[in-house]
N, C-alpha and C. Protein backbone atom coordinates (compact mmCIF):
# COMPACT_ATOMS: atom_id res chain seq x y z
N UNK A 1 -45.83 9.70 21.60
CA UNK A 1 -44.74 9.58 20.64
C UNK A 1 -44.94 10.61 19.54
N UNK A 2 -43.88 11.17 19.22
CA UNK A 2 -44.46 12.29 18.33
C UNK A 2 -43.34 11.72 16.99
N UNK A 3 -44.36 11.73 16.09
CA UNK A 3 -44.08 11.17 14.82
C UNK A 3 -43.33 12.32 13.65
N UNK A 4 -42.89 13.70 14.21
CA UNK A 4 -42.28 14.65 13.48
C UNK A 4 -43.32 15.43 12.53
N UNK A 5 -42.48 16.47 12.13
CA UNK A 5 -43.54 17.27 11.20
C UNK A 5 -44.29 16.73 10.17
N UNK A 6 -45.43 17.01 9.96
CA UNK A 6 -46.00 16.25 8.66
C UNK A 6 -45.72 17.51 7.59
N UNK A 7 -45.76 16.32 6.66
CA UNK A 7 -45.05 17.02 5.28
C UNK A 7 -46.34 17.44 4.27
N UNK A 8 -46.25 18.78 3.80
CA UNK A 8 -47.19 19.41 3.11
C UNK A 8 -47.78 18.41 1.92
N UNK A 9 -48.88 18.15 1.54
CA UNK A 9 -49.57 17.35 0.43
C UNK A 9 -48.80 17.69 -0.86
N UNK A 10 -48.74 17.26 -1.59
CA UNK A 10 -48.14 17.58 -2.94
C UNK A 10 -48.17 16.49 -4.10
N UNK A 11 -48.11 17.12 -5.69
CA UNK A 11 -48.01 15.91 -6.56
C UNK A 11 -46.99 14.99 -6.33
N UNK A 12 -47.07 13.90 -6.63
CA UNK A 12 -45.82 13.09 -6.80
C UNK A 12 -45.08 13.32 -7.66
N UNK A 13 -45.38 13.41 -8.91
CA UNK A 13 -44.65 13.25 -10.54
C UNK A 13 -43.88 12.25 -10.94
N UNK A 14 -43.14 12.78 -11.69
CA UNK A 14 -42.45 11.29 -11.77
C UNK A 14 -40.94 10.71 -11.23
N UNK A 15 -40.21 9.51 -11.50
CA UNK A 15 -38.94 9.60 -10.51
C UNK A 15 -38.21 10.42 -11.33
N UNK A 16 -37.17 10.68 -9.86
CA UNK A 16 -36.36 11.68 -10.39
C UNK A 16 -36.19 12.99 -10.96
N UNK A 17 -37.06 13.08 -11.90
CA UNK A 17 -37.37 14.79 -12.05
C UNK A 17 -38.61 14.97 -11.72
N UNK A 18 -39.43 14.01 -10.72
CA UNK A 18 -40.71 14.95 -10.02
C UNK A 18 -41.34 15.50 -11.02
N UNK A 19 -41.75 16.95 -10.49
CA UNK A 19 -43.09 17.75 -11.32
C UNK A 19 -42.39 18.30 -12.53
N UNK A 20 -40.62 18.39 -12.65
CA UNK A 20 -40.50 19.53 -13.49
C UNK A 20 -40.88 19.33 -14.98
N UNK A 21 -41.24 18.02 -15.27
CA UNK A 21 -42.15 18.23 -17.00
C UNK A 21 -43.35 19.01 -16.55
N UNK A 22 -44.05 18.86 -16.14
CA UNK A 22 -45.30 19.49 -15.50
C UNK A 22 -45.18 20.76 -15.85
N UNK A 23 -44.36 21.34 -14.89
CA UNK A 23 -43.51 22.77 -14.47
C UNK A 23 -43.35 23.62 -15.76
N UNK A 24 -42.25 22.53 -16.63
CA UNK A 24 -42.15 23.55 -17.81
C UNK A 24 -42.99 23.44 -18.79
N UNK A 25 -43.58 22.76 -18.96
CA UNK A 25 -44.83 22.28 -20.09
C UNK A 25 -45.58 23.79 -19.77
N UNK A 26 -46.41 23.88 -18.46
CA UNK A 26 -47.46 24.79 -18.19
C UNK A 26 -47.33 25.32 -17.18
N UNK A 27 -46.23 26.33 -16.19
CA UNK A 27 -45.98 26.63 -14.86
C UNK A 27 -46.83 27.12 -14.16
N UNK A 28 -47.91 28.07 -15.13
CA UNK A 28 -49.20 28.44 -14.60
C UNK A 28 -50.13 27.85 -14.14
N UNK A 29 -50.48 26.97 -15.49
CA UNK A 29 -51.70 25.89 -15.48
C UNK A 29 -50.74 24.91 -14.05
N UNK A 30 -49.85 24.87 -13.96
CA UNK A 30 -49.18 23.40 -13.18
C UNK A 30 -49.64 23.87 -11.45
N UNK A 31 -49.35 25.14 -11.01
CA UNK A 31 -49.30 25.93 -10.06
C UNK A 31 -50.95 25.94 -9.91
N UNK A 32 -51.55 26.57 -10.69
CA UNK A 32 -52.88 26.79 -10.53
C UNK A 32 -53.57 24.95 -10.17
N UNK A 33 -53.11 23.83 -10.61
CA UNK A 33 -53.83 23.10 -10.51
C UNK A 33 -53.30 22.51 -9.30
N UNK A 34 -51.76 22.88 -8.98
CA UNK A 34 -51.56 22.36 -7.14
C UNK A 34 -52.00 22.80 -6.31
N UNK A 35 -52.56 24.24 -6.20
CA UNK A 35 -53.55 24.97 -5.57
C UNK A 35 -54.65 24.36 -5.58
N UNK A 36 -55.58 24.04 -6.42
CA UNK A 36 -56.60 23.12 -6.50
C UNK A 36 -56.81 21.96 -5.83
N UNK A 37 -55.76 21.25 -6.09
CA UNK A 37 -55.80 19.59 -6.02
C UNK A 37 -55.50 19.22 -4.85
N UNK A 38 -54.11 20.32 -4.13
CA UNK A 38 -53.60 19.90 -3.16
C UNK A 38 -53.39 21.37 -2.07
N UNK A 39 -54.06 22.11 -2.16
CA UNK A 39 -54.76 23.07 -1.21
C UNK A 39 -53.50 24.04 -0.91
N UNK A 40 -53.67 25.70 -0.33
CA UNK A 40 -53.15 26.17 0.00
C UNK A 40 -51.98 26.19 0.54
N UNK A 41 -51.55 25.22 1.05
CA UNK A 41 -49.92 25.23 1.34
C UNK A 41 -49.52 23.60 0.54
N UNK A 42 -48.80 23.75 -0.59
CA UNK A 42 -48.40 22.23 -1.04
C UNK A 42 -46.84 21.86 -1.29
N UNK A 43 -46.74 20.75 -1.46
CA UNK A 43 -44.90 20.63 -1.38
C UNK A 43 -44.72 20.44 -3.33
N UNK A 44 -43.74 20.22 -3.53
CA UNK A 44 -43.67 20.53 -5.31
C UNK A 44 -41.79 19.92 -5.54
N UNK A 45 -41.78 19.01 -6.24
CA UNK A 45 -40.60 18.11 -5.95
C UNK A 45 -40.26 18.22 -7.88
N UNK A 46 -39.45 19.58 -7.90
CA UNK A 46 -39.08 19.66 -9.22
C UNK A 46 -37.29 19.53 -9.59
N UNK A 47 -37.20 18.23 -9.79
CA UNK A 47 -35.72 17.30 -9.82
C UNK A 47 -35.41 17.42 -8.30
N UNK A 48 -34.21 17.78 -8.12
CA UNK A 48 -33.16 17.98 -6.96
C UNK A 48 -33.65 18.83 -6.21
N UNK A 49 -34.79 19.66 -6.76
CA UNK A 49 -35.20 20.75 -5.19
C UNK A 49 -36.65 20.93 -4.67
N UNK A 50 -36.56 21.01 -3.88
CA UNK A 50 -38.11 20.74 -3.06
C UNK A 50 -38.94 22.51 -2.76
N UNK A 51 -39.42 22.44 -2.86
CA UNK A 51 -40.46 24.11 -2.99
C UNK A 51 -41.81 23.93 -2.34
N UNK A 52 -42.44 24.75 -1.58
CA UNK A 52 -43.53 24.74 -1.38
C UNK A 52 -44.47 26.26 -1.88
N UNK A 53 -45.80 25.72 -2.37
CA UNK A 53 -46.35 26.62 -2.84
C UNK A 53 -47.72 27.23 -1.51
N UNK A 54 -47.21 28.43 -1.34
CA UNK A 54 -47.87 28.80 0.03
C UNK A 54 -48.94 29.97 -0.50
N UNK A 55 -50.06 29.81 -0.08
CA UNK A 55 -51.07 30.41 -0.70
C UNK A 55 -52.28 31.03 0.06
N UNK A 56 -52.44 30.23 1.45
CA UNK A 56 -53.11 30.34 2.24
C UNK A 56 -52.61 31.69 3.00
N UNK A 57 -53.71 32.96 3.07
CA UNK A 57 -53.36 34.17 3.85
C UNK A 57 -52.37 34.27 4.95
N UNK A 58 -52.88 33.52 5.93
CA UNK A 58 -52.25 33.77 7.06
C UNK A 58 -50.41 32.41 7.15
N UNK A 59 -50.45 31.78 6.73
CA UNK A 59 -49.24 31.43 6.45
C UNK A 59 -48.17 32.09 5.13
N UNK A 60 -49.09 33.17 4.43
CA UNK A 60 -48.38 33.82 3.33
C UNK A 60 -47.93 34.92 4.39
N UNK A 61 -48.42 35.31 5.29
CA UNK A 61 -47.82 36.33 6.40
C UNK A 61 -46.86 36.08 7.19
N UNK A 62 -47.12 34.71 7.36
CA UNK A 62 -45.86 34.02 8.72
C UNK A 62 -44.57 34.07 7.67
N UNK A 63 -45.01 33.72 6.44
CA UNK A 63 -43.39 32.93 5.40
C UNK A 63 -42.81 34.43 4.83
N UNK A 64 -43.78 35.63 4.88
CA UNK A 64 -43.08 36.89 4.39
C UNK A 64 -43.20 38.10 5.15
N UNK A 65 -43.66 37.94 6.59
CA UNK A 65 -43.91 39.36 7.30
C UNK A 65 -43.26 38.71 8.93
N UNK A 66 -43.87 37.94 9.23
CA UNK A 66 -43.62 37.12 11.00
C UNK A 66 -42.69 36.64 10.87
N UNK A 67 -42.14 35.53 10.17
CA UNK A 67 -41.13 34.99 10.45
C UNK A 67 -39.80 34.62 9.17
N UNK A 68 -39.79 35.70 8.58
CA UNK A 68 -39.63 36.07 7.22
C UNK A 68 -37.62 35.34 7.15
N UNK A 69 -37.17 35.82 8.47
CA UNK A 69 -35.52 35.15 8.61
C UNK A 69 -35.66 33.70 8.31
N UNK A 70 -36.53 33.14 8.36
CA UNK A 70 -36.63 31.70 8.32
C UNK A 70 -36.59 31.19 6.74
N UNK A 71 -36.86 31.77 6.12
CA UNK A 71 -36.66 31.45 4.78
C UNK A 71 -36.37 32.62 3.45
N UNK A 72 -35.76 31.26 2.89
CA UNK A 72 -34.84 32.10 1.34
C UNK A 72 -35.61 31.92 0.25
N UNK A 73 -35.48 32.62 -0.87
CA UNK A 73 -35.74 32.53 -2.12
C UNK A 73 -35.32 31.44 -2.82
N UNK A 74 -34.05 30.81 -2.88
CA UNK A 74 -33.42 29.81 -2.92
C UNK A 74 -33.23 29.47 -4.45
N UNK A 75 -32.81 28.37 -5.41
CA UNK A 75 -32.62 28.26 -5.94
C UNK A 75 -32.93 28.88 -7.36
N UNK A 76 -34.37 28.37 -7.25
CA UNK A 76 -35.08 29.26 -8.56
C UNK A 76 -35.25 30.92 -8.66
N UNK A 77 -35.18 31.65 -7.56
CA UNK A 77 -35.16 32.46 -7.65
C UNK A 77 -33.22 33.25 -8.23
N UNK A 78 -32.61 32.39 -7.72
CA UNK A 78 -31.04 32.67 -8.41
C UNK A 78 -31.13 32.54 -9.58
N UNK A 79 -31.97 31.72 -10.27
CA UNK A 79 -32.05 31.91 -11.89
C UNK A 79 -33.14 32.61 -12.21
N UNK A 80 -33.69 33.42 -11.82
CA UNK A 80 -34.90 34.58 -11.95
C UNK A 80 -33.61 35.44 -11.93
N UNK A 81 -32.68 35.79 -11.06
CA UNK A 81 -31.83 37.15 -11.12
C UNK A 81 -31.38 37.60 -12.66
N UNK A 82 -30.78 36.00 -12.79
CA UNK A 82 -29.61 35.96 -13.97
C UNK A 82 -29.97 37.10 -15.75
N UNK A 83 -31.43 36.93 -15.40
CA UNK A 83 -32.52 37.10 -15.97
C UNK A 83 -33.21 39.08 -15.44
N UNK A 84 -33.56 38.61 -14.65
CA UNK A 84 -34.45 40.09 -13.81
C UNK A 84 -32.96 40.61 -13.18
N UNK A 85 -32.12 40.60 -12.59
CA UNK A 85 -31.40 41.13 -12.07
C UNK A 85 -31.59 41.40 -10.56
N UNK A 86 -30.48 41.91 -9.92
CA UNK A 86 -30.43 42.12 -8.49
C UNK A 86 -31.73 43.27 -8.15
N UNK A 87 -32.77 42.26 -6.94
CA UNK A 87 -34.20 43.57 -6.91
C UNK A 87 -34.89 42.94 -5.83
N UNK A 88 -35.89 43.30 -5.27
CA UNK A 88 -36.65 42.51 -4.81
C UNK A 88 -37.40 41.52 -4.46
N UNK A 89 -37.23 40.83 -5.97
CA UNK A 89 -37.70 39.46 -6.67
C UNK A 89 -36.56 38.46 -6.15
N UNK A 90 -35.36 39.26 -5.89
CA UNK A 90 -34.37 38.15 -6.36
C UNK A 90 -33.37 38.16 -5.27
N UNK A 91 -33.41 38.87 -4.38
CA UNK A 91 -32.70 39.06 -2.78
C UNK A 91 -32.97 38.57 -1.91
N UNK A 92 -32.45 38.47 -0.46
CA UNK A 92 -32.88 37.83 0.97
C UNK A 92 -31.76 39.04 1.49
N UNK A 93 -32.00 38.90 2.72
CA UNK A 93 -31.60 40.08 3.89
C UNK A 93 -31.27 40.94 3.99
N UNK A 94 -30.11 41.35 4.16
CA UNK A 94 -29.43 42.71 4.13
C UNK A 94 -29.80 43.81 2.52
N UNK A 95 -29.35 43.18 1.65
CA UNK A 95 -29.43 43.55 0.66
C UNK A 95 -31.08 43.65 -0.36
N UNK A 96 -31.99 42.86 0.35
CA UNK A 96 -33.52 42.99 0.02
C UNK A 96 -33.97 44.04 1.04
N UNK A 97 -33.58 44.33 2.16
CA UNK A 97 -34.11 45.07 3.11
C UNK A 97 -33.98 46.66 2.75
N UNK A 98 -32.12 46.74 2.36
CA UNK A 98 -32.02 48.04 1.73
C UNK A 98 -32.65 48.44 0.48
N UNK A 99 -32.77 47.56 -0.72
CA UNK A 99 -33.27 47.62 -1.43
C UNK A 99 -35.00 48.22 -1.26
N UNK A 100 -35.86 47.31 0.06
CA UNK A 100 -36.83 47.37 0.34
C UNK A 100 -37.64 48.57 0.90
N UNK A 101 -36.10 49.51 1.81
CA UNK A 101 -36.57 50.70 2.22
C UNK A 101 -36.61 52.01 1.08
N UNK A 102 -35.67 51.55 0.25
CA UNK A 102 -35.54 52.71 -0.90
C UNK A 102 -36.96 52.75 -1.44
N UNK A 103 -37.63 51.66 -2.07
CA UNK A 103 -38.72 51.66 -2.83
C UNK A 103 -39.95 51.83 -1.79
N UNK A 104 -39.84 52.02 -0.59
CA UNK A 104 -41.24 51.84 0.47
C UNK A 104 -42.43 52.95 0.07
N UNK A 105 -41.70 53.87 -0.39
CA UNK A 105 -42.71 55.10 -0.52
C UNK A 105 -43.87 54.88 -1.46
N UNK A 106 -43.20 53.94 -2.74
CA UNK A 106 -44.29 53.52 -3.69
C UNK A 106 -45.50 52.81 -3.22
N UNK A 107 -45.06 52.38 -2.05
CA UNK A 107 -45.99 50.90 -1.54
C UNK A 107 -47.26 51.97 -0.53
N UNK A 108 -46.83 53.31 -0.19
CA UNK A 108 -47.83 54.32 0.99
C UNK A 108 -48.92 53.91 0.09
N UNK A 109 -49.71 54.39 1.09
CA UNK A 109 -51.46 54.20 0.65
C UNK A 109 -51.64 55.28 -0.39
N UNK A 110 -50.86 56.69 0.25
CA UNK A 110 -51.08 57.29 -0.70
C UNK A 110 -50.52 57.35 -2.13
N UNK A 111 -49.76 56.67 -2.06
CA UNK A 111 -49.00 56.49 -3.72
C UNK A 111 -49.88 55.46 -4.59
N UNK A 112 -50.13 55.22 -3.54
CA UNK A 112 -51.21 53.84 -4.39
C UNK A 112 -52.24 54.06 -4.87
N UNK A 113 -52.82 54.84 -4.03
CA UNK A 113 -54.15 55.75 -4.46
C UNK A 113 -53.73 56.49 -5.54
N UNK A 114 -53.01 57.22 -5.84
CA UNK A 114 -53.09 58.16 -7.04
C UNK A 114 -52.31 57.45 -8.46
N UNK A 115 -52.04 55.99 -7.79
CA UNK A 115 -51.96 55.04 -9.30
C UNK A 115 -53.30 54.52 -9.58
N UNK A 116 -54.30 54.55 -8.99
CA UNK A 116 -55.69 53.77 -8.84
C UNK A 116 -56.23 54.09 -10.60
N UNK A 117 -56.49 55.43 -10.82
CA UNK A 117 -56.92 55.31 -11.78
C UNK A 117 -55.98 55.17 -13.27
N UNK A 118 -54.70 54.94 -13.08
CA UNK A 118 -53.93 54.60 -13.95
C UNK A 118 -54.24 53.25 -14.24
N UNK A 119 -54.49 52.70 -13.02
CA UNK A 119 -54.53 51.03 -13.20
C UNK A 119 -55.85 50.79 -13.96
N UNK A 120 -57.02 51.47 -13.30
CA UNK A 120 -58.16 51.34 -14.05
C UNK A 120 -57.88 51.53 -15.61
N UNK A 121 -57.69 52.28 -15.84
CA UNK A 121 -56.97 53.02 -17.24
C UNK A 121 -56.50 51.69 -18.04
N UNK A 122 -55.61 51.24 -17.44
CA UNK A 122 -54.36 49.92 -17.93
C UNK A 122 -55.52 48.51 -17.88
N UNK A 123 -56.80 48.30 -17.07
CA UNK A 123 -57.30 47.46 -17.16
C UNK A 123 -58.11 47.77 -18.23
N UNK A 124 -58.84 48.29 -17.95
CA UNK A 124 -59.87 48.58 -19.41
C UNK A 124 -59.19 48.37 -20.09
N UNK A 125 -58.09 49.18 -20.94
CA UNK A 125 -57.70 48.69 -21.98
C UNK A 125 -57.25 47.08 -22.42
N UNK A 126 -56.72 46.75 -21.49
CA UNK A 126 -56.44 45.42 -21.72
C UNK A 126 -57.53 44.11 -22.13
N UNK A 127 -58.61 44.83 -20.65
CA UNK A 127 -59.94 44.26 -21.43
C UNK A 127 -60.69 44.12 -22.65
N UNK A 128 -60.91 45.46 -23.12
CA UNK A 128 -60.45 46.07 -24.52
C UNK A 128 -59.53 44.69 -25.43
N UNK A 129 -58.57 45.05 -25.58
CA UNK A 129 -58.02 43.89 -26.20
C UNK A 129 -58.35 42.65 -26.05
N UNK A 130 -59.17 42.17 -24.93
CA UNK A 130 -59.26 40.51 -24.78
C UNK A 130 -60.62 40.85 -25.51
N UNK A 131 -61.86 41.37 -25.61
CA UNK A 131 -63.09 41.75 -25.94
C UNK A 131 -62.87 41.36 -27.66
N UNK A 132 -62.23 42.44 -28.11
CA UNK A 132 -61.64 42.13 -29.61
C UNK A 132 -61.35 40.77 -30.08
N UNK A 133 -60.44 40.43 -29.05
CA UNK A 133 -59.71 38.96 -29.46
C UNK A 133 -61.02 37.92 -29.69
N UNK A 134 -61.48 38.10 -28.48
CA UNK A 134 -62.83 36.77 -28.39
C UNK A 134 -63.67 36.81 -29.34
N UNK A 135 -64.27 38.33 -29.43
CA UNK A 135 -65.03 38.36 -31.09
C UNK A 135 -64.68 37.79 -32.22
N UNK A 136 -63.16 37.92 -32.14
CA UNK A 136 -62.35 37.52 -33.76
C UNK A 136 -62.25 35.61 -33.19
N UNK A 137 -62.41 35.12 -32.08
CA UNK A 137 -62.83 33.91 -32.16
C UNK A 137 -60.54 33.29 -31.69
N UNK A 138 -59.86 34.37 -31.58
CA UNK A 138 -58.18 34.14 -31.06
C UNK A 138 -58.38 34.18 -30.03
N UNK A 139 -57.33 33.00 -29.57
CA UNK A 139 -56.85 33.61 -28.50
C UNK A 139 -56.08 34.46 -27.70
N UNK A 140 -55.74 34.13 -26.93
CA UNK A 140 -54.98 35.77 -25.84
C UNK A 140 -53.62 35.02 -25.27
N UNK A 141 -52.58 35.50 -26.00
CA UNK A 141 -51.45 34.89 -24.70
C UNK A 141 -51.29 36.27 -23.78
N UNK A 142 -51.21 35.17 -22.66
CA UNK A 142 -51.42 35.82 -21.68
C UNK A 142 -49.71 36.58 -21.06
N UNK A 143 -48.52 35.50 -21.70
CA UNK A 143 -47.52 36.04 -21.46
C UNK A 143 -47.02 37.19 -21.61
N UNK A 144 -47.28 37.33 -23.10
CA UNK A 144 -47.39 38.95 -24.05
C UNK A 144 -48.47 39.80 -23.11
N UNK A 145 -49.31 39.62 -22.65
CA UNK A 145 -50.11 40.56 -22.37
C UNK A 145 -49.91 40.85 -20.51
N UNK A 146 -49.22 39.91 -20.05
CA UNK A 146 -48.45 40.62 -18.90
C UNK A 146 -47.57 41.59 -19.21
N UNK A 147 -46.63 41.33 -20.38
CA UNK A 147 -45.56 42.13 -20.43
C UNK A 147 -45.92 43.51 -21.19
N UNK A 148 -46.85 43.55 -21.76
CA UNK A 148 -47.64 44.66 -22.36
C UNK A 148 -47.48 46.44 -21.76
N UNK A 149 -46.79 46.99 -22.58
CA UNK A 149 -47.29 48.55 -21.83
C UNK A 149 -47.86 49.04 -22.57
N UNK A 150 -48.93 49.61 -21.92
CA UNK A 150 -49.99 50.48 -22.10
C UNK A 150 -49.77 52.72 -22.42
């Protein structure tokens, strides 16, 4: 008798809106601790829509390289556009694909390589800044310091 797919581990939260206090309280800390708690592939029940957080290598390959037609960006990512705009972040098929071949060249080994020491460049410094901070006994938001150019 086959009892159907089993459903990925995940928090419960609470009724009805699920994880999303969680979610918006700390999306990082919330994410980082479903990874933890409830392992590489988990389910995530924030109000009305269901998400899974896929983390594990070789199913991060099946969900974006093998069998990539099988799934959308879907909701949250439509309100990432509204925001980031029409890109890579924020597309599915036709229109991520074209998008995808325009930018491919950035992604060659060799383009990558000759950002290598830019990046080094961009880390140190940043390190740099967290080094400072800790001495002075502050902390570091980390939001600002994603969005940071160097």
């Amino acid at each position: 008798m086959n009892a159907g797919p089993t459903l990925a581990p995940g928090p419960k939260g609470v009724p009805v809106l699920g994880s999303l206090p969680a979610w918006k309280k700390d999306t990082a800390g919330f994410l980082l601790g479903v990874n933890r708690d409830y392992g590489q592939v988990a389910r995530v029940g924030l109000g009305p829509i269901t998400m899974h957080l896929v983390t594990e290598p070789a199913a991060v390959q099946r969900v974006l390289v093998d069998n990539n037609s099988n799934y959308v960006r879907g909701t949250l990512y439509e309100q990432f556009a509204t925001v980031m705009g029409s890109g890579l972040l924020t597309t599915d098929g036709p229109a991520w694909r074209a998008h995808r071949r325009t930018v491919q060249p950035v992604f060659l080994r060799k383009a990558v390589e000759a950002l290598a020491p830019n990046i080094v460049q961009a880390t140190n410094a940043m390190l740099d800044r967290w080094e400072v901070a800790a001495a002075a006994g502050q902390r570091v938001d980390l939001m600002a310091e994603s969005l940071h150019g160097t």
